[in-house]
Protein backbone atom coordinates (compact mmCIF):
# COMPACT_ATOMS: atom_id res chain seq x y z
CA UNK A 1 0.00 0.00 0.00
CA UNK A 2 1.21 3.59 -0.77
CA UNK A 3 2.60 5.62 2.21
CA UNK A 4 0.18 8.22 3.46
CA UNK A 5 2.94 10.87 2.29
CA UNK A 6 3.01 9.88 -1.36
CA UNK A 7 -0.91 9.83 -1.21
CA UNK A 8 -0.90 13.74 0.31
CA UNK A 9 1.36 14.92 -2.38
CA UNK A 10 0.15 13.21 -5.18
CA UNK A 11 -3.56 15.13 -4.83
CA UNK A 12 -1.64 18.15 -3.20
CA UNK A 13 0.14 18.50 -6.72
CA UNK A 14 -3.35 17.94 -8.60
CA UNK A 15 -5.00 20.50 -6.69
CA UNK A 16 -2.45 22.81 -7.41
CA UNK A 17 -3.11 22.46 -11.04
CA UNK A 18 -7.26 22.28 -11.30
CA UNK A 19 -8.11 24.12 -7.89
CA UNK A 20 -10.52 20.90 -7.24
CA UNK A 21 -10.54 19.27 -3.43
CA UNK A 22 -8.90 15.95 -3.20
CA UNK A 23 -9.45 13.24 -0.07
CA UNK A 24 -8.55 9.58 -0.26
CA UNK A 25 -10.37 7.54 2.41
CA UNK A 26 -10.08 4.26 3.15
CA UNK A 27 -12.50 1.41 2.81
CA UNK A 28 -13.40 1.82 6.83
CA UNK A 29 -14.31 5.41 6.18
CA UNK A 30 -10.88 7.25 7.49
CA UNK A 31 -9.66 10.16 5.60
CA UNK A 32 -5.94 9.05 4.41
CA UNK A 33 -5.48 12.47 2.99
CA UNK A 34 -7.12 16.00 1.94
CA UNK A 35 -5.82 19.13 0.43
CA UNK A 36 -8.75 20.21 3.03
CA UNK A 37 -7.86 20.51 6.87
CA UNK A 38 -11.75 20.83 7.53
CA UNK A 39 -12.62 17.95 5.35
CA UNK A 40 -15.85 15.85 6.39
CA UNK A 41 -16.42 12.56 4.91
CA UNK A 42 -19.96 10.53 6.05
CA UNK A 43 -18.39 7.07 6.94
CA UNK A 44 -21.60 5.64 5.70
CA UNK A 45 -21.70 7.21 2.68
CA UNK A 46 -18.51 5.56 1.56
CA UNK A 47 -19.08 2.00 2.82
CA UNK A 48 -22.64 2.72 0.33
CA UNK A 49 -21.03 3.52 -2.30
CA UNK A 50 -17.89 1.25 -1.98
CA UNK A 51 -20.68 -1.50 -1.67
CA UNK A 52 -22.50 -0.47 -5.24
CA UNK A 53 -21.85 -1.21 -8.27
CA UNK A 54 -21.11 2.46 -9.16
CA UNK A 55 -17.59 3.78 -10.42
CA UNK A 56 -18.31 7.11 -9.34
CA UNK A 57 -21.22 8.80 -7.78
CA UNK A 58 -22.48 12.41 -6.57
CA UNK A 59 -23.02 11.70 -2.64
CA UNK A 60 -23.94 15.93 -0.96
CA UNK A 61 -21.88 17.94 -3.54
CA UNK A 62 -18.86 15.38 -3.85
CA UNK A 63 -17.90 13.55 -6.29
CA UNK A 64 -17.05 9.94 -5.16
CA UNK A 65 -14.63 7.58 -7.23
CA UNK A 66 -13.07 4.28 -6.65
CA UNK A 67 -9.70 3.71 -6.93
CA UNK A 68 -8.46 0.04 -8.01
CA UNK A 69 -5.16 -2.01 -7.42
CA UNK A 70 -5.32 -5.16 -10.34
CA UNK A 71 -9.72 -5.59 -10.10
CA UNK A 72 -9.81 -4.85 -6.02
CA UNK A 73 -10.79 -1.62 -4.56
CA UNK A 74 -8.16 0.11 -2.54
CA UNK A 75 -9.39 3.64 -1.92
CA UNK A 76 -12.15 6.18 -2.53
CA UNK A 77 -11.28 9.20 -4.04
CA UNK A 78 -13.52 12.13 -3.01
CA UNK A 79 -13.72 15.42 -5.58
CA UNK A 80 -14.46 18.55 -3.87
CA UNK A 81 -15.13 22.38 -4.86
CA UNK A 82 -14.57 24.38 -7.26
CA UNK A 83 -13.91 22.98 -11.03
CA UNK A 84 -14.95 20.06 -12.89
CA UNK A 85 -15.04 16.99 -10.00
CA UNK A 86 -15.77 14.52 -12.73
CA UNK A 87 -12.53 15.71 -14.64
CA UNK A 88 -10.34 15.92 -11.63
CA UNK A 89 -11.75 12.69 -10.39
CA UNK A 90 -11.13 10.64 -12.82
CA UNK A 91 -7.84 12.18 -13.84
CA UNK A 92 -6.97 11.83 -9.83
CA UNK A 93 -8.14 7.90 -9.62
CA UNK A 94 -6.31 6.91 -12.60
CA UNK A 95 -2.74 8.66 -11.49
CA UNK A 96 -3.53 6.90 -7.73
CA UNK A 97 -3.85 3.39 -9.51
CA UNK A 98 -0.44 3.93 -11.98
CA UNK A 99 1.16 4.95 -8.36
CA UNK A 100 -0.40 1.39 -6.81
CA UNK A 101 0.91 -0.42 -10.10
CA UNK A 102 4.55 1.48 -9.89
CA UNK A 103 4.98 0.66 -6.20
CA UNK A 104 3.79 -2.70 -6.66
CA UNK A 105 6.34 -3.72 -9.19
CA UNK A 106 8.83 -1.85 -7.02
CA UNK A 107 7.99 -4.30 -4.11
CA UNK A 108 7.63 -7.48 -6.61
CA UNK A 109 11.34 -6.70 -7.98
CA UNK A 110 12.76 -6.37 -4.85
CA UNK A 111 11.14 -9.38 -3.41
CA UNK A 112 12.27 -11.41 -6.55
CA UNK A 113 16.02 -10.16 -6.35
CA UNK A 114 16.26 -11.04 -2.54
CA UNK A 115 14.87 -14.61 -3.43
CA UNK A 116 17.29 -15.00 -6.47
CA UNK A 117 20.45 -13.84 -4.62
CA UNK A 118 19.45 -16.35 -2.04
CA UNK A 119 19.13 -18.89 -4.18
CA UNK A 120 15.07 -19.41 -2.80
CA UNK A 121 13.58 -19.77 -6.34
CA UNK A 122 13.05 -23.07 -9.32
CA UNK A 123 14.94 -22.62 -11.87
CA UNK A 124 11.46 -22.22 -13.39
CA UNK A 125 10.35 -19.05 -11.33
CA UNK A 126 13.74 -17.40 -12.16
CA UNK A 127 12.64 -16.82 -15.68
CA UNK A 128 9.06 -16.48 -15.59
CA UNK A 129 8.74 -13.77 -12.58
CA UNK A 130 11.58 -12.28 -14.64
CA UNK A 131 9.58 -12.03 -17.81
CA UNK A 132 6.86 -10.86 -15.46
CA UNK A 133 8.84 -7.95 -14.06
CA UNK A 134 10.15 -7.21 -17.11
CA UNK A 135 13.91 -7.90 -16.22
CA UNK A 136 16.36 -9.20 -18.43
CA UNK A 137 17.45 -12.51 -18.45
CA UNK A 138 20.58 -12.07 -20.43
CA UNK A 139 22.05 -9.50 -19.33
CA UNK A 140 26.00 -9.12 -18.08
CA UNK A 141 26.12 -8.57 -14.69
CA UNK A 142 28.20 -8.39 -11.32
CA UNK A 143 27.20 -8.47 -7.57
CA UNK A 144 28.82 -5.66 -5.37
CA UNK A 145 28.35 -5.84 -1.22
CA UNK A 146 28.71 -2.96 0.33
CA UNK A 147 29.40 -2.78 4.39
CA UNK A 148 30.40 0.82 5.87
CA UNK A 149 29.91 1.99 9.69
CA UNK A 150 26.32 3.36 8.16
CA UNK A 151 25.68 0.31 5.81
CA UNK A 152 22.03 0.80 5.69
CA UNK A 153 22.34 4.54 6.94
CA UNK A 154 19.36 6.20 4.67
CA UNK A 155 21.69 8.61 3.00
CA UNK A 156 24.09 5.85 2.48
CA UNK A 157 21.19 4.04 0.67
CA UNK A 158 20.04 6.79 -1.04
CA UNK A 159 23.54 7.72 -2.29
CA UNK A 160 24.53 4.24 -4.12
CA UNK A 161 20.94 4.55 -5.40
CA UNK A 162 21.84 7.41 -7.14
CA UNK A 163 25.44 5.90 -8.76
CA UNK A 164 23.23 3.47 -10.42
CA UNK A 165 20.22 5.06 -10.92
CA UNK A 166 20.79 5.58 -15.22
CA UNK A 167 20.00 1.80 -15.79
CA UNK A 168 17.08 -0.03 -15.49
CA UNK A 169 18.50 -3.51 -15.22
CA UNK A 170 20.76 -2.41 -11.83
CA UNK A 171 19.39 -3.08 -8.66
CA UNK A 172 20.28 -2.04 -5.50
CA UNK A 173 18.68 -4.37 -2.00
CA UNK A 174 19.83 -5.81 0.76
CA UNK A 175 19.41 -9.17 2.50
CA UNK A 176 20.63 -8.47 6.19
CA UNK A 177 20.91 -5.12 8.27
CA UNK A 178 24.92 -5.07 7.69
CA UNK A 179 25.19 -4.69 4.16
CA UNK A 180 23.67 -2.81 0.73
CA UNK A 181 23.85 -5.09 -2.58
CA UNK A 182 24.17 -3.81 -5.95
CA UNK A 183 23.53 -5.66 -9.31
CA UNK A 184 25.23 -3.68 -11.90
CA UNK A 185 25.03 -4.39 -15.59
CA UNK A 186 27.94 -4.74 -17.38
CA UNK A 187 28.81 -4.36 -20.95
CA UNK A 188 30.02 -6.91 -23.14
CA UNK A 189 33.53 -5.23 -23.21
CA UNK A 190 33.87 -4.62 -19.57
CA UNK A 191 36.41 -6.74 -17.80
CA UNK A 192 38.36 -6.88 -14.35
CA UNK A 193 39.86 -3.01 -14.98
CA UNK A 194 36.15 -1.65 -14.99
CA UNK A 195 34.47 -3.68 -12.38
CA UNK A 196 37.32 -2.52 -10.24
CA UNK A 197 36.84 1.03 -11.74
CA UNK A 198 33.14 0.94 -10.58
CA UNK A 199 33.97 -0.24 -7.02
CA UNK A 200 36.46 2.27 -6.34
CA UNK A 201 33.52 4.59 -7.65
CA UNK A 202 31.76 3.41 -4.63
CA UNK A 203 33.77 4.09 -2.44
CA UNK A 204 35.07 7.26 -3.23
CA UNK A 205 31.02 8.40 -3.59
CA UNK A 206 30.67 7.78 0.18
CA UNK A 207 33.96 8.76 1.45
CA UNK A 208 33.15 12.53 0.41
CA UNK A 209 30.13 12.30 2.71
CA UNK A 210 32.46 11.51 5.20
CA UNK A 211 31.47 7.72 5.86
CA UNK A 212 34.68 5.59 7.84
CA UNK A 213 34.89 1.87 7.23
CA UNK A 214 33.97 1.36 3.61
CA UNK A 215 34.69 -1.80 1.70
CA UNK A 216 33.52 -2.95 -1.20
CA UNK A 217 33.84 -7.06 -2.16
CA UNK A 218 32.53 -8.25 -5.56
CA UNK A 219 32.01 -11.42 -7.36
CA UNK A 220 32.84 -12.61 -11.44
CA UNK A 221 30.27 -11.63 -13.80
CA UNK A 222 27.97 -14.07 -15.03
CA UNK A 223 26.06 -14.08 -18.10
CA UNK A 224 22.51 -15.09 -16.93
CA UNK A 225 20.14 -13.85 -14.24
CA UNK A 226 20.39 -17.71 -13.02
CA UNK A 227 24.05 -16.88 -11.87
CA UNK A 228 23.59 -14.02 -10.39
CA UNK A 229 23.12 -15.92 -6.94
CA UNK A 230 26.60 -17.37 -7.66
CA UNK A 231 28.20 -13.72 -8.35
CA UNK A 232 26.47 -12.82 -4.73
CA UNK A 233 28.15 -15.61 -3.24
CA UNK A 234 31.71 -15.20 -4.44
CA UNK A 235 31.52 -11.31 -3.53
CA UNK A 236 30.19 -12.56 0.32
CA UNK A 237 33.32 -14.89 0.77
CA UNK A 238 35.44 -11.85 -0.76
CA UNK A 239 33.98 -9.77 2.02
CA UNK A 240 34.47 -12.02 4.62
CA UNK A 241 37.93 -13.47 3.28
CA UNK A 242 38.97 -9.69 3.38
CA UNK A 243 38.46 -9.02 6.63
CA UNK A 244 40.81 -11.99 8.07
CA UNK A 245 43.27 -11.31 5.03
CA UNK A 246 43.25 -8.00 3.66
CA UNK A 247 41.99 -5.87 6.07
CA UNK A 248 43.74 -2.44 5.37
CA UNK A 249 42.32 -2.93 1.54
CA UNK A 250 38.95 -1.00 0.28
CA UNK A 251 38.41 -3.25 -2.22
CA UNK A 252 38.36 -6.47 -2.69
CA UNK A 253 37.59 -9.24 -5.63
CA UNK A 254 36.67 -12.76 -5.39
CA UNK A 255 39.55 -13.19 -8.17
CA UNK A 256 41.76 -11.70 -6.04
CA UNK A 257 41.61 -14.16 -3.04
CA UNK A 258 44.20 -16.63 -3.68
CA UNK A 259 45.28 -19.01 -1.41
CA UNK A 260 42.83 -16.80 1.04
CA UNK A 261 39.66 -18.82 -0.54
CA UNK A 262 41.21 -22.15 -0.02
CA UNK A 263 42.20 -21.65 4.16
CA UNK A 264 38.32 -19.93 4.53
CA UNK A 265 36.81 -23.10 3.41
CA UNK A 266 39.12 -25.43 6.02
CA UNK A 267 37.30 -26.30 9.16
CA UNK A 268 38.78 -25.47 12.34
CA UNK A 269 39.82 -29.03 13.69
CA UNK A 270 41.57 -29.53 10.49
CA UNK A 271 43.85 -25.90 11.12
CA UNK A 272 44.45 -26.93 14.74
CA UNK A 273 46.04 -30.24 13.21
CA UNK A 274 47.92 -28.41 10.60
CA UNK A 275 49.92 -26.00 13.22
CA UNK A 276 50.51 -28.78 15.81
CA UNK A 277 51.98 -30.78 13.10
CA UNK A 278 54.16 -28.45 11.38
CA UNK A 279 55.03 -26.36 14.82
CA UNK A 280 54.33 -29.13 17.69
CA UNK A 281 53.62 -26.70 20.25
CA UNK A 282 54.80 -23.45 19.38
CA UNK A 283 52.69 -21.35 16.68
CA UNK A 284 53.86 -18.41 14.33
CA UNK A 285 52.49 -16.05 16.03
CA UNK A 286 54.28 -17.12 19.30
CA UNK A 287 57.44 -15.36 17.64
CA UNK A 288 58.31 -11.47 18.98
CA UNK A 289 57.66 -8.85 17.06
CA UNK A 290 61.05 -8.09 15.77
CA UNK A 291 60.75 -11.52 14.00
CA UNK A 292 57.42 -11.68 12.99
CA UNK A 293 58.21 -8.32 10.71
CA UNK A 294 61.30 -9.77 9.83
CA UNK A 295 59.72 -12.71 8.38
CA UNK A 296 57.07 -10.90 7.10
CA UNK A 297 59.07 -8.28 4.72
CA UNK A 298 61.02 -11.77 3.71
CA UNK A 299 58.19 -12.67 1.67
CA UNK A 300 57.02 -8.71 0.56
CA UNK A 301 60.67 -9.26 -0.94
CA UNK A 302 59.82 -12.54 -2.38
CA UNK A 303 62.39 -14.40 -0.54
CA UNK A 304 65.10 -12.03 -1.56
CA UNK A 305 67.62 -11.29 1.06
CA UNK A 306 69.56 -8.46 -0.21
CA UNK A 307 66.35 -6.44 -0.65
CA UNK A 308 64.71 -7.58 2.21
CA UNK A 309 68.08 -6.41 4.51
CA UNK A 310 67.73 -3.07 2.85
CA UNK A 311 64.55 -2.41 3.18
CA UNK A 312 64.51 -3.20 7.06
CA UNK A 313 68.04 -1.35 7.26
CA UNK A 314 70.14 -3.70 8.89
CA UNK A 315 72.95 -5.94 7.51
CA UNK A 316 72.87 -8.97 5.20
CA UNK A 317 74.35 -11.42 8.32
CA UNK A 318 71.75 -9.77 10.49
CA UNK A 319 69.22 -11.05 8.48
CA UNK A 320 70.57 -14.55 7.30
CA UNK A 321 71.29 -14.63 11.39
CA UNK A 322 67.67 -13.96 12.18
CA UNK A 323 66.74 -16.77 8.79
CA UNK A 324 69.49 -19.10 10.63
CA UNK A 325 67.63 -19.43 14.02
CA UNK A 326 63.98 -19.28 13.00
CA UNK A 327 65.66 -22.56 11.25
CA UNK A 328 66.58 -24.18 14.58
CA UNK A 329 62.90 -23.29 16.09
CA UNK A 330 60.82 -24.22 14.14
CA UNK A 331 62.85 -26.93 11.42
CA UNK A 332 61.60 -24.49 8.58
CA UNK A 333 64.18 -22.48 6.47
CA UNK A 334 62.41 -19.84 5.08
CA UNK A 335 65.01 -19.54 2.46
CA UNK A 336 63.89 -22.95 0.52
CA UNK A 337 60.43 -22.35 -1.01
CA UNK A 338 58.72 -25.41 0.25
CA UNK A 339 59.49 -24.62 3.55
CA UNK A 340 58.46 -20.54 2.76
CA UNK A 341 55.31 -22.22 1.51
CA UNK A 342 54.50 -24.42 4.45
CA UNK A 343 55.72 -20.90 6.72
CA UNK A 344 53.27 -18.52 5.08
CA UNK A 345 50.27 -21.04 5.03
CA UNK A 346 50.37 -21.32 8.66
CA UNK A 347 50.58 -17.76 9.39
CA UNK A 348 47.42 -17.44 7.37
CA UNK A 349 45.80 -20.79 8.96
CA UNK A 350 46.43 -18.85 12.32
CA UNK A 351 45.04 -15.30 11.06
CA UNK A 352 41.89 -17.27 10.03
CA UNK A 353 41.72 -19.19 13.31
CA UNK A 354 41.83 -16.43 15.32
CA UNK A 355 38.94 -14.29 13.46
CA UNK A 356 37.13 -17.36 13.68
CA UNK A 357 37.02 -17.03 17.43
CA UNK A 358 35.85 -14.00 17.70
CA UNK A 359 33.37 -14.61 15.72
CA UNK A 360 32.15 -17.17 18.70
CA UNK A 361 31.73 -14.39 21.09
């Protein structure tokens, strides 16, 4: 049902133009809204007429019309004043039902992209409510989630809303109360350089309103509106994958996760085995500081000790030193690849572990 706001402004605007009175009243008799504060509708008067078979009808110098959404009444529209009420009337009904039909589809697309990205539809229903709502079936598109300190902060909405509001066959929702979704269409010709181009578009469009936190995680495009659930799911584990493993980075795609996708699929019991078998009782991030960045700039460098010694400003020894007793520690020599490998999956198997628990809490 229309909001009692668009209702008001809707006959305000008519009224403006013909000088006629406008109240909508509901089927119980209760004015909705009236360009007239002093407005006076007989209660029994419209449960007569909604009751007859009449359209309209002349009921003590007002005009009466009904005012249908798909065959069942939804309103009566009262005509008032000065002017022609029959005109007005009828001109005022028929703009009230296109508003029911609009707002109706509204709600019917939105429904239907919330069920698709959720995968809650036969393959069936995918194309015929598409069809129905007159969306594309075979269309380009990509899934964008959006999560900011205001995710579904009004202006925030109403912002991305506006990005996207040229093209009919993007849609903007959302499925939970942390994040806003966007559907974008893509061309034919658009590849990684533009869906990243777009996302950093994003961003940047909220950042000037002075909204911390942003990220933006997206999925691979897909060809048909029967993928588009898949697209939603690759940007969600981007999201999530992000935050254990890219945290300091805006953006992030689902192409982009590496390694990252593989350790966010592991269950925890399995992880738990992995660093007790590699590390028996210690863990990487039992090491001090000092060696944790050491380590960590060691594989920034790509194993490369010169540049890694520079870079942290102390001498080559210091740093084949520092390689040298990690060695006795832990049995891995982060200078053979296997072993830099089996070094730099753990830390990651422990970075995941560790969001995971506070997750729990």
């Amino acid at each position: 049902m229309l909001s009692n706001l668009v209702l008001q402004d809707t006959i305000k605007g008519i009224k403006t133009i013909t000088k006629c009175d406008l109240t909508v009243v509901g089927l119980d008799g209760k004015v909705i809204a009236s360009t007239r504060d002093d407005v006076i509708v007989n209660r029994s008067d419209v449960i007569s007429f909604a009751e007859s078979q009449a359209d309209s009808q002349e009921i003590r110098d007002m005009r009466f019309f009904k005012v249908f959404d798909d065959y069942q009444l939804e309103y009566i529209l009262v005509a008032s004043g000065l002017g022609d009420t029959v005109m007005v009337g009828k001109m005022a009904a028929f703009q009230i039902q296109n508003l029911l039909v609009a707002y109706k589809e509204h709600f019917d697309k939105d429904n239907f992209i919330k069920n698709l990205l959720l995968d809650n539809l036969l393959l069936v229903d995918v194309y015929n409510r598409a069809k129905r709502l007159h969306i594309e079936t075979d269309t380009r598109r990509v899934v964008y989630i959006l999560e900011s300190e205001q995710s579904k902060d009004y202006s925030t909405l109403e912002t991305v809303k506006g990005l996207f509001s040229k093209s009919k066959n993007d849609f903007i929702t959302a499925v939970d109360e942390k994040s806003i979704i966007i559907i974008k269409e893509l061309s034919d010709e658009d590849g990684p350089a533009e869906m990243n181009a777009i996302a950093d578009s994003i961003v940047r469009s909220l950042e000037q309103g002075d909204r911390g936190g942003v990220h933006v995680a997206y999925g691979n495009a897909v060809d048909e509106i029967k993928e588009v659930s898949r697209s939603y799911k690759e940007a969600r584990m981007a999201l999530d994958v992000g935050k254990i493993f890219f945290e300091d980075m805006e953006i992030i795609a689902f192409s982009q996760l590496g390694i990252g996708r593989l350790i966010y699929q592991l269950p925890i019991p399995l992880c738990k085995m992995f660093i007790k078998e590699i590390f028996t009782d210690k863990s990487p991030d039992d090491f001090d500081e000092e060696t944790l960045a050491t380590i960590n700039k060691f594989f920034e460098n790509s194993l490369n000790v010169s540049e890694t010694s520079r870079q942290l400003y102390i001498h080559r020894n210091t740093l084949v030193y520092r390689l040298d007793k990690l060695q006795k520690s832990t049995g891995l020599d982060l200078r053979v690849f296997d072993d830099a490998i089996t070094f730099k999956i753990a830390l990651m198997v422990v970075k995941y572990m560790k969001y995971m628990e506070t997750l729990d809490y």
